[in-house]
C-alpha atoms as a PDB file:
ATOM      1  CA  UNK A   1     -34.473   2.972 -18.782  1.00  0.00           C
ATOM      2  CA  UNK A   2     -34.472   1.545 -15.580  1.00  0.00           C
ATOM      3  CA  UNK A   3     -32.719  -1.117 -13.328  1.00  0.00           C
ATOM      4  CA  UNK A   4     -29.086  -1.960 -12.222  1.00  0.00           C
ATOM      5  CA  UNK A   5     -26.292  -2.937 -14.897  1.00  0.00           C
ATOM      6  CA  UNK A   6     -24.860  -6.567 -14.626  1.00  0.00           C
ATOM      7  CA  UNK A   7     -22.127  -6.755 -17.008  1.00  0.00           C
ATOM      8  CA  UNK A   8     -22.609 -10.011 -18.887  1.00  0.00           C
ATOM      9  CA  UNK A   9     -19.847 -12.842 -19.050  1.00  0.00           C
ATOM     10  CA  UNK A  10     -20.053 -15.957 -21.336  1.00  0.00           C
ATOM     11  CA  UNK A  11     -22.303 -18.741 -20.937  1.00  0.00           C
ATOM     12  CA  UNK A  12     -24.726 -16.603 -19.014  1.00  0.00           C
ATOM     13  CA  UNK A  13     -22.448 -16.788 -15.599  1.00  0.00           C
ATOM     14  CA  UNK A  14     -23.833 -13.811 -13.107  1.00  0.00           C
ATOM     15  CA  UNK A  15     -20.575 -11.629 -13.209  1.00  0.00           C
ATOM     16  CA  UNK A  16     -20.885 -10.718  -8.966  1.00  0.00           C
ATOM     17  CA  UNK A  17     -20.948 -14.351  -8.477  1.00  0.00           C
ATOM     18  CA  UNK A  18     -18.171 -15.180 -10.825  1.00  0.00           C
ATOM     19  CA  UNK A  19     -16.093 -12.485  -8.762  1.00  0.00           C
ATOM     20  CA  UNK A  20     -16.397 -13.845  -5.649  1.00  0.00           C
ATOM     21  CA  UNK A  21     -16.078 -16.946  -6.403  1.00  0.00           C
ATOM     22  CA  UNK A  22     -12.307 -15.477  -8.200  1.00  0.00           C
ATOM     23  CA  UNK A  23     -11.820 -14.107  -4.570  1.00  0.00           C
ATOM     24  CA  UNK A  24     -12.638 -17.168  -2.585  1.00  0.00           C
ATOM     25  CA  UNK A  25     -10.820 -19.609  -4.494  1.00  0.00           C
ATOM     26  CA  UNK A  26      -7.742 -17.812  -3.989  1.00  0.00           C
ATOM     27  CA  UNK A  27      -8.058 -17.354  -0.650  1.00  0.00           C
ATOM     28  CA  UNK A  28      -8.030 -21.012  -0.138  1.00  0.00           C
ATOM     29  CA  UNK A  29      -5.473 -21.324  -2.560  1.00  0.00           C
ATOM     30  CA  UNK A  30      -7.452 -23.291  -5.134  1.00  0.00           C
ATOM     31  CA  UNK A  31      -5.288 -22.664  -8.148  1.00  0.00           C
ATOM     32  CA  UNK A  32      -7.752 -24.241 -11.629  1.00  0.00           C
ATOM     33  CA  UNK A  33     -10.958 -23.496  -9.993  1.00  0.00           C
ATOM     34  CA  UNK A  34      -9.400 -19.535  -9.299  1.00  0.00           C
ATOM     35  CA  UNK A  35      -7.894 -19.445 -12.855  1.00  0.00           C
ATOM     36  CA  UNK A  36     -10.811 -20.838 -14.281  1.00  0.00           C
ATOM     37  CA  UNK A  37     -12.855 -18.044 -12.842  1.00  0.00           C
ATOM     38  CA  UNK A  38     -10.243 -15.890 -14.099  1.00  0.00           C
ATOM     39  CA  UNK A  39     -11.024 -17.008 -17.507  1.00  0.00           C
ATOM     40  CA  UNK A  40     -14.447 -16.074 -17.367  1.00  0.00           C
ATOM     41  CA  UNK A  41     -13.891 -12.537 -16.918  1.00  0.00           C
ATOM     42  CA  UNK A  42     -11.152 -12.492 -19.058  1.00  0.00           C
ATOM     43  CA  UNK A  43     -12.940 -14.446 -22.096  1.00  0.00           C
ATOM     44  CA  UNK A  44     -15.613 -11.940 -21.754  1.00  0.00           C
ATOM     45  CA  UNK A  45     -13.121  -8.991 -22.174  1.00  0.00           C
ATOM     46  CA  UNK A  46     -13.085  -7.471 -18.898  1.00  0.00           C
ATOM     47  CA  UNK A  47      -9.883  -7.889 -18.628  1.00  0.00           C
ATOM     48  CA  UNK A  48      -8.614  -4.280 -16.502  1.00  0.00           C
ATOM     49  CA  UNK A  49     -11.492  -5.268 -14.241  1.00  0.00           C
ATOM     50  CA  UNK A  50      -9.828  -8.103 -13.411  1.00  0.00           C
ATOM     51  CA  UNK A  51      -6.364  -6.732 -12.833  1.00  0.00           C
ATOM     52  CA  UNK A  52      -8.437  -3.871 -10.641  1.00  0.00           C
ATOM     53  CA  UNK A  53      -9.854  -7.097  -8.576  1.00  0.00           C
ATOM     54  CA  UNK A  54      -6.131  -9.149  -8.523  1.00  0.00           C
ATOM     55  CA  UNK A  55      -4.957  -6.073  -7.208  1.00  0.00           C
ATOM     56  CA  UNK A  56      -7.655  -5.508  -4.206  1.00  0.00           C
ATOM     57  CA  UNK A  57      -7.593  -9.759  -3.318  1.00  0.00           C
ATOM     58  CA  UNK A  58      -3.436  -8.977  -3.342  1.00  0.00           C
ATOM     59  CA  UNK A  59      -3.655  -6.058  -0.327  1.00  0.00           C
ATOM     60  CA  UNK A  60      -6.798  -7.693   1.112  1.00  0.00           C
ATOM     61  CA  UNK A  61      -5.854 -11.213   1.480  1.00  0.00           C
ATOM     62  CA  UNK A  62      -2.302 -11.564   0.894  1.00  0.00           C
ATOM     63  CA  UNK A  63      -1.195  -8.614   2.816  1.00  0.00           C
ATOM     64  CA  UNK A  64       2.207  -8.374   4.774  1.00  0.00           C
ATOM     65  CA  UNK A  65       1.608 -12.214   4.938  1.00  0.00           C
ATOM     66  CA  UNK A  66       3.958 -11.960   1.104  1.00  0.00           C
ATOM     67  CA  UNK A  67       5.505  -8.437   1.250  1.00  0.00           C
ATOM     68  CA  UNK A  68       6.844  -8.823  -2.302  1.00  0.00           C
ATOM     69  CA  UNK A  69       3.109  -9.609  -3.549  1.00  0.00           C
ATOM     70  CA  UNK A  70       2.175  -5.999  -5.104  1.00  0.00           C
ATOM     71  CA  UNK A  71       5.524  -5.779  -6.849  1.00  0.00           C
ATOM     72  CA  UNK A  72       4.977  -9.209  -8.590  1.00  0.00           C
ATOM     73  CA  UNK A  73       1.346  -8.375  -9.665  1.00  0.00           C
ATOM     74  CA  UNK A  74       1.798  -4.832 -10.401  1.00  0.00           C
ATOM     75  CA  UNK A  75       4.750  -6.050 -12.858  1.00  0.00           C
ATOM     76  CA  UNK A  76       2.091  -8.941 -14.275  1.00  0.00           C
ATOM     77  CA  UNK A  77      -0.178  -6.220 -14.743  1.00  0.00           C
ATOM     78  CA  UNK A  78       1.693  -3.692 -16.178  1.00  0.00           C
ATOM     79  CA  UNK A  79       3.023  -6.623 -19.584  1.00  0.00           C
ATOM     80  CA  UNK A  80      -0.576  -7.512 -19.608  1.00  0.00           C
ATOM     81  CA  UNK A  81      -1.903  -3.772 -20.054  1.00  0.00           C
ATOM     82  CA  UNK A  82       1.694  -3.240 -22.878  1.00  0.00           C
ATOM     83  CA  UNK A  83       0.318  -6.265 -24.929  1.00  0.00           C
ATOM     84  CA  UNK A  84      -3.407  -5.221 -24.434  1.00  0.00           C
ATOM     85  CA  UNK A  85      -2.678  -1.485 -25.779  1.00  0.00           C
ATOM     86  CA  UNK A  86      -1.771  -3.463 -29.240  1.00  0.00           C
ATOM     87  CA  UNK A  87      -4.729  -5.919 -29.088  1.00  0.00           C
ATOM     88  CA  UNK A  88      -7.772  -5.403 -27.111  1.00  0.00           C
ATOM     89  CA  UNK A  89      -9.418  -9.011 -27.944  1.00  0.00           C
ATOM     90  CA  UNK A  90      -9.158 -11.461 -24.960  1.00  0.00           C
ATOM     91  CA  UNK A  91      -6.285 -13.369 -26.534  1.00  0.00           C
ATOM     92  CA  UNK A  92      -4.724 -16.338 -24.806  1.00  0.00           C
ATOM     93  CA  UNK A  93      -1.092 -15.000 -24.538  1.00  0.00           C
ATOM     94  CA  UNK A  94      -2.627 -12.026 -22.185  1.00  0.00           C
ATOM     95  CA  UNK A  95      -4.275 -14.521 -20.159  1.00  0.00           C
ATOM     96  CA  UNK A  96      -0.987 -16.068 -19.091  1.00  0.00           C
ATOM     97  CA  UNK A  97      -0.164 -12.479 -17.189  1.00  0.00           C
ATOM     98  CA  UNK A  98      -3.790 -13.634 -15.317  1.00  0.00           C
ATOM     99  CA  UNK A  99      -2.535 -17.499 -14.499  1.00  0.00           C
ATOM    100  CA  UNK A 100       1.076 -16.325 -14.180  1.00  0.00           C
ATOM    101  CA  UNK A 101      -0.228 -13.805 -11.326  1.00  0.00           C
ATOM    102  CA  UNK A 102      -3.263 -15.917  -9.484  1.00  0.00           C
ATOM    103  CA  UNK A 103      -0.562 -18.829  -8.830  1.00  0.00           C
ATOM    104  CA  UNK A 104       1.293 -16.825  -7.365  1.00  0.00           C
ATOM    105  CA  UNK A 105      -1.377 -15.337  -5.401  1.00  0.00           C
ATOM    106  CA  UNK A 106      -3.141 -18.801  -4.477  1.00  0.00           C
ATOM    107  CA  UNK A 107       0.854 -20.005  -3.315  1.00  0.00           C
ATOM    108  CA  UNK A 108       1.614 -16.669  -1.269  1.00  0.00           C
ATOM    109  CA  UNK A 109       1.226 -17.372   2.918  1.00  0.00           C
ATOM    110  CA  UNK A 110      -1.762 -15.000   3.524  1.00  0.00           C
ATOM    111  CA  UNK A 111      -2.941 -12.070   5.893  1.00  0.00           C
ATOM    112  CA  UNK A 112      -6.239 -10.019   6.040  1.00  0.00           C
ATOM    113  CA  UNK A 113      -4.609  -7.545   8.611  1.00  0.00           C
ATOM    114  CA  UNK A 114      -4.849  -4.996   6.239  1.00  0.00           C
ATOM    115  CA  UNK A 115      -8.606  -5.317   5.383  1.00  0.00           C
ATOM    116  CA  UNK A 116      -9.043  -5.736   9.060  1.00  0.00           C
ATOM    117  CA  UNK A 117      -7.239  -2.539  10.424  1.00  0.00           C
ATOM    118  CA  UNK A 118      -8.855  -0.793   7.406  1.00  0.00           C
ATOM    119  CA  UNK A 119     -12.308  -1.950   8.443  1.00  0.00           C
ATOM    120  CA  UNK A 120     -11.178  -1.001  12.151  1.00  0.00           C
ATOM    121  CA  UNK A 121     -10.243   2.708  11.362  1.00  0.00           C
ATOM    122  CA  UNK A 122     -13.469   3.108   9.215  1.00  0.00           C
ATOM    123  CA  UNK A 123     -16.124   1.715  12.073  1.00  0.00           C
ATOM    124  CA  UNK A 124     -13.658   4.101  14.734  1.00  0.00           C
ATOM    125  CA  UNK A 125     -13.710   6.870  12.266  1.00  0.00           C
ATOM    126  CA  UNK A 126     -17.813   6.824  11.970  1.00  0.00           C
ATOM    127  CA  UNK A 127     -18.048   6.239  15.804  1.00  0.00           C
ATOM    128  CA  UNK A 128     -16.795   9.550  16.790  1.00  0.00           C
ATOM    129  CA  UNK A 129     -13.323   7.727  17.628  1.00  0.00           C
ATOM    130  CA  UNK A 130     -10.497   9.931  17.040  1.00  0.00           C
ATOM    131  CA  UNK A 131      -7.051  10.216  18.142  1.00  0.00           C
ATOM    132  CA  UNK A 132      -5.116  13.220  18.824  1.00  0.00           C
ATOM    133  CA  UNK A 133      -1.608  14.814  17.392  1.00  0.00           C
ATOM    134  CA  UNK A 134       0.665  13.097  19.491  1.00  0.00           C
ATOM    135  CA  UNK A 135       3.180  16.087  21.073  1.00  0.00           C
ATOM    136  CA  UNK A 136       6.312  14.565  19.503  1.00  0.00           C
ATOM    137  CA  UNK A 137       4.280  15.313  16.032  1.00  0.00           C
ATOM    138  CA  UNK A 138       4.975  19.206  17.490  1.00  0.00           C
ATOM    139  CA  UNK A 139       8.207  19.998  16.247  1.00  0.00           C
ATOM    140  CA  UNK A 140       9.945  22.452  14.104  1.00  0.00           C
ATOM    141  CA  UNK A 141       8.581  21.449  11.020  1.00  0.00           C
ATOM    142  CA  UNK A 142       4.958  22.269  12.083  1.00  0.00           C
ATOM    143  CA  UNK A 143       3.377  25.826  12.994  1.00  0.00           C
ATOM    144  CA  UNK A 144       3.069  25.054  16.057  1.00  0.00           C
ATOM    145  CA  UNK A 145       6.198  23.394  17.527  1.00  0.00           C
ATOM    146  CA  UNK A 146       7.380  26.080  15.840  1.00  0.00           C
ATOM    147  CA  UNK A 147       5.832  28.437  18.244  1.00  0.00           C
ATOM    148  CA  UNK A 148       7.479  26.504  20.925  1.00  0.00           C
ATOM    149  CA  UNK A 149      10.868  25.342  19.368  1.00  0.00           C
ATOM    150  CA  UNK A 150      11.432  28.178  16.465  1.00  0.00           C
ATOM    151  CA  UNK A 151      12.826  26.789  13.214  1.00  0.00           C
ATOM    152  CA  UNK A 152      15.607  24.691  12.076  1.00  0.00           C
ATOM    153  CA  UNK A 153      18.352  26.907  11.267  1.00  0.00           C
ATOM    154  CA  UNK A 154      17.787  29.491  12.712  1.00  0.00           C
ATOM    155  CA  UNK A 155      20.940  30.487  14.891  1.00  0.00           C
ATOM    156  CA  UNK A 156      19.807  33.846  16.373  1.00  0.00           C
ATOM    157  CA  UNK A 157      17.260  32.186  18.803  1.00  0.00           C
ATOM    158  CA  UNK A 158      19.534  30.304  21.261  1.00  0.00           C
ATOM    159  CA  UNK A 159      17.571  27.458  20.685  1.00  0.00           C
ATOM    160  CA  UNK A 160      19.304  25.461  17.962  1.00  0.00           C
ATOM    161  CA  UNK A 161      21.383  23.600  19.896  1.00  0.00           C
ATOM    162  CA  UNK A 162      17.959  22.236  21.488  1.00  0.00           C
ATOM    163  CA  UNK A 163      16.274  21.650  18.493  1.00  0.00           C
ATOM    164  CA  UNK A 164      19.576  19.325  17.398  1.00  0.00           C
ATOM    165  CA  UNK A 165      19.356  17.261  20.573  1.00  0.00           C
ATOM    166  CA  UNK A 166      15.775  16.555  20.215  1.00  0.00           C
ATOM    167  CA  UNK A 167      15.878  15.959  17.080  1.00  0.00           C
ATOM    168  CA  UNK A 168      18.097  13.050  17.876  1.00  0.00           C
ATOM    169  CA  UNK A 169      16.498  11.929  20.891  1.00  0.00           C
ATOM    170  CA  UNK A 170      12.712  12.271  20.426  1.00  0.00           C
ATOM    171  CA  UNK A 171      11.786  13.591  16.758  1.00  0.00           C
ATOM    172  CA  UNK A 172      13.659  11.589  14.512  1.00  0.00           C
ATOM    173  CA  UNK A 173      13.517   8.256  16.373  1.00  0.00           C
ATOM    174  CA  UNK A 174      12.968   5.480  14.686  1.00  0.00           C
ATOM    175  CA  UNK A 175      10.919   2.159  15.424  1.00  0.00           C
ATOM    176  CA  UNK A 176      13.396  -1.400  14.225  1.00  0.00           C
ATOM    177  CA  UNK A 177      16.402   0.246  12.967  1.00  0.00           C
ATOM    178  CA  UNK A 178      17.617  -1.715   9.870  1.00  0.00           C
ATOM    179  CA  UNK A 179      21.393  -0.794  10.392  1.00  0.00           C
ATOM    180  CA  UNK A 180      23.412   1.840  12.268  1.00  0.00           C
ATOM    181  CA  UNK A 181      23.140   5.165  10.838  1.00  0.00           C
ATOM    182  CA  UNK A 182      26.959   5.398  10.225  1.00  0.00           C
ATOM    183  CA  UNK A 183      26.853   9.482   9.146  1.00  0.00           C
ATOM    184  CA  UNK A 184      24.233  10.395  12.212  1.00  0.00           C
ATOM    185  CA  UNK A 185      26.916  11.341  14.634  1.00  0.00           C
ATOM    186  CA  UNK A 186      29.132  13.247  12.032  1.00  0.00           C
ATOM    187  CA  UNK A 187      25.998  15.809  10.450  1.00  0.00           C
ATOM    188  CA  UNK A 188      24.814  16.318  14.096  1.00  0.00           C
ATOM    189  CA  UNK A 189      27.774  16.877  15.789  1.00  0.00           C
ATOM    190  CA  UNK A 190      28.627  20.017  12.572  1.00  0.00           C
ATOM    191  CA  UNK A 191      24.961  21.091  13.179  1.00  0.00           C
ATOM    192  CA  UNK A 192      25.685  21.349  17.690  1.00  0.00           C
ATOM    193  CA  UNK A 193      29.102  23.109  16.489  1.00  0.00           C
ATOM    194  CA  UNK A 194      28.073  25.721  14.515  1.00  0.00           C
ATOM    195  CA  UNK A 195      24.885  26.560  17.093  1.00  0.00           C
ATOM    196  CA  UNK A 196      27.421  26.312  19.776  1.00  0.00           C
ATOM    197  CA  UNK A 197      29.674  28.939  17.717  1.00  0.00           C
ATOM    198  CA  UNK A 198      26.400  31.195  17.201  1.00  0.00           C
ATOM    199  CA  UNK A 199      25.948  31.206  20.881  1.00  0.00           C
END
């Protein structure tokens, strides 16, 4: 036996084609035409195919651009797959999970930054691109900052004290701080005390 398997839809549609056309229409947020291509696969029982590809068009094209996207089709998805384990048959009740989700998905403000930083890394990646382990990476709870700064804990070294203060400076900084850390001050200033006491 030779040659490539197509999976075959209904009324002789060419399944590749009938996926990106699925892909496309959302994108431009072309709500019958993408549900309508939905149906396809869906009529033609492919249906966790088509949650696989709802899922990819959600990271791809939707992105950060909806940042409650994955939860909303990941909780689509998961009634469609508890009403599919009692009845594989394409029914028409499962297909509303499918409508109910590609609305949503044709109505969500869109980003391809993922795809694109994804595509980025990979072409970078193959080109010999490669970044190093930035120093601040080098701390305590890596072999070697631990060469340099011992471990956390450990009050027999003189060094604890140290470690404390740049943990809160440089290793445990963080990049848009939701809300002041209101216990920060209280745990660090026990940790200084007792390295202080060791001293």
């Amino acid at each position: 036996m030779t040659g490539h398997y197509e999976p075959q839809l209904i009324d002789n549609y060419k399944f590749d084609e009938v996926a990106s056309s699925l892909q496309k229409c959302i994108r431009r947020g072309l709500e019958y035409d993408s549900c309508f291509f939905a149906y396809l696969i869906h009529k033609s029982n492919f249906g966790p195919y088509l949650w696989r590809r709802i899922a990819l068009i959600c990271s791809e094209d939707i992105g950060n651009g909806n940042e409650q996207a994955t939860l909303v089709i990941s909780s689509l998805r998961d009634s469609w797959l508890e009403h599919h384990k009692n009845n594989k048959e394409p029914m028409l009740d499962k297909f509303l999970f499918v409508v109910h989700a590609i609305l949503y998905l044709c109505r969500c403000k869109k980003s391809r930054e993922n795809d694109n930083l994804a595509n980025l890394i990979d072409e970078n990646y193959r080109n010999n691109k490669r970044l190093p382990i930035p120093e601040v990476a080098l701390d305590p709870h890596c072999n070697e900052g631990r060469k340099t700064w011992g471990r956390f804990g450990d009050l027999t070294d003189g060094l604890e004290a140290t470690r404390i203060r740049l943990w809160k400076k440089e290793w445990s900084k963080l990049d848009k701080l939701a809300y002041p850390d209101k216990w920060e001050n209280e745990i660090l200033g026990i940790w200084l005390k007792r390295a202080k006491e060791k001293i």
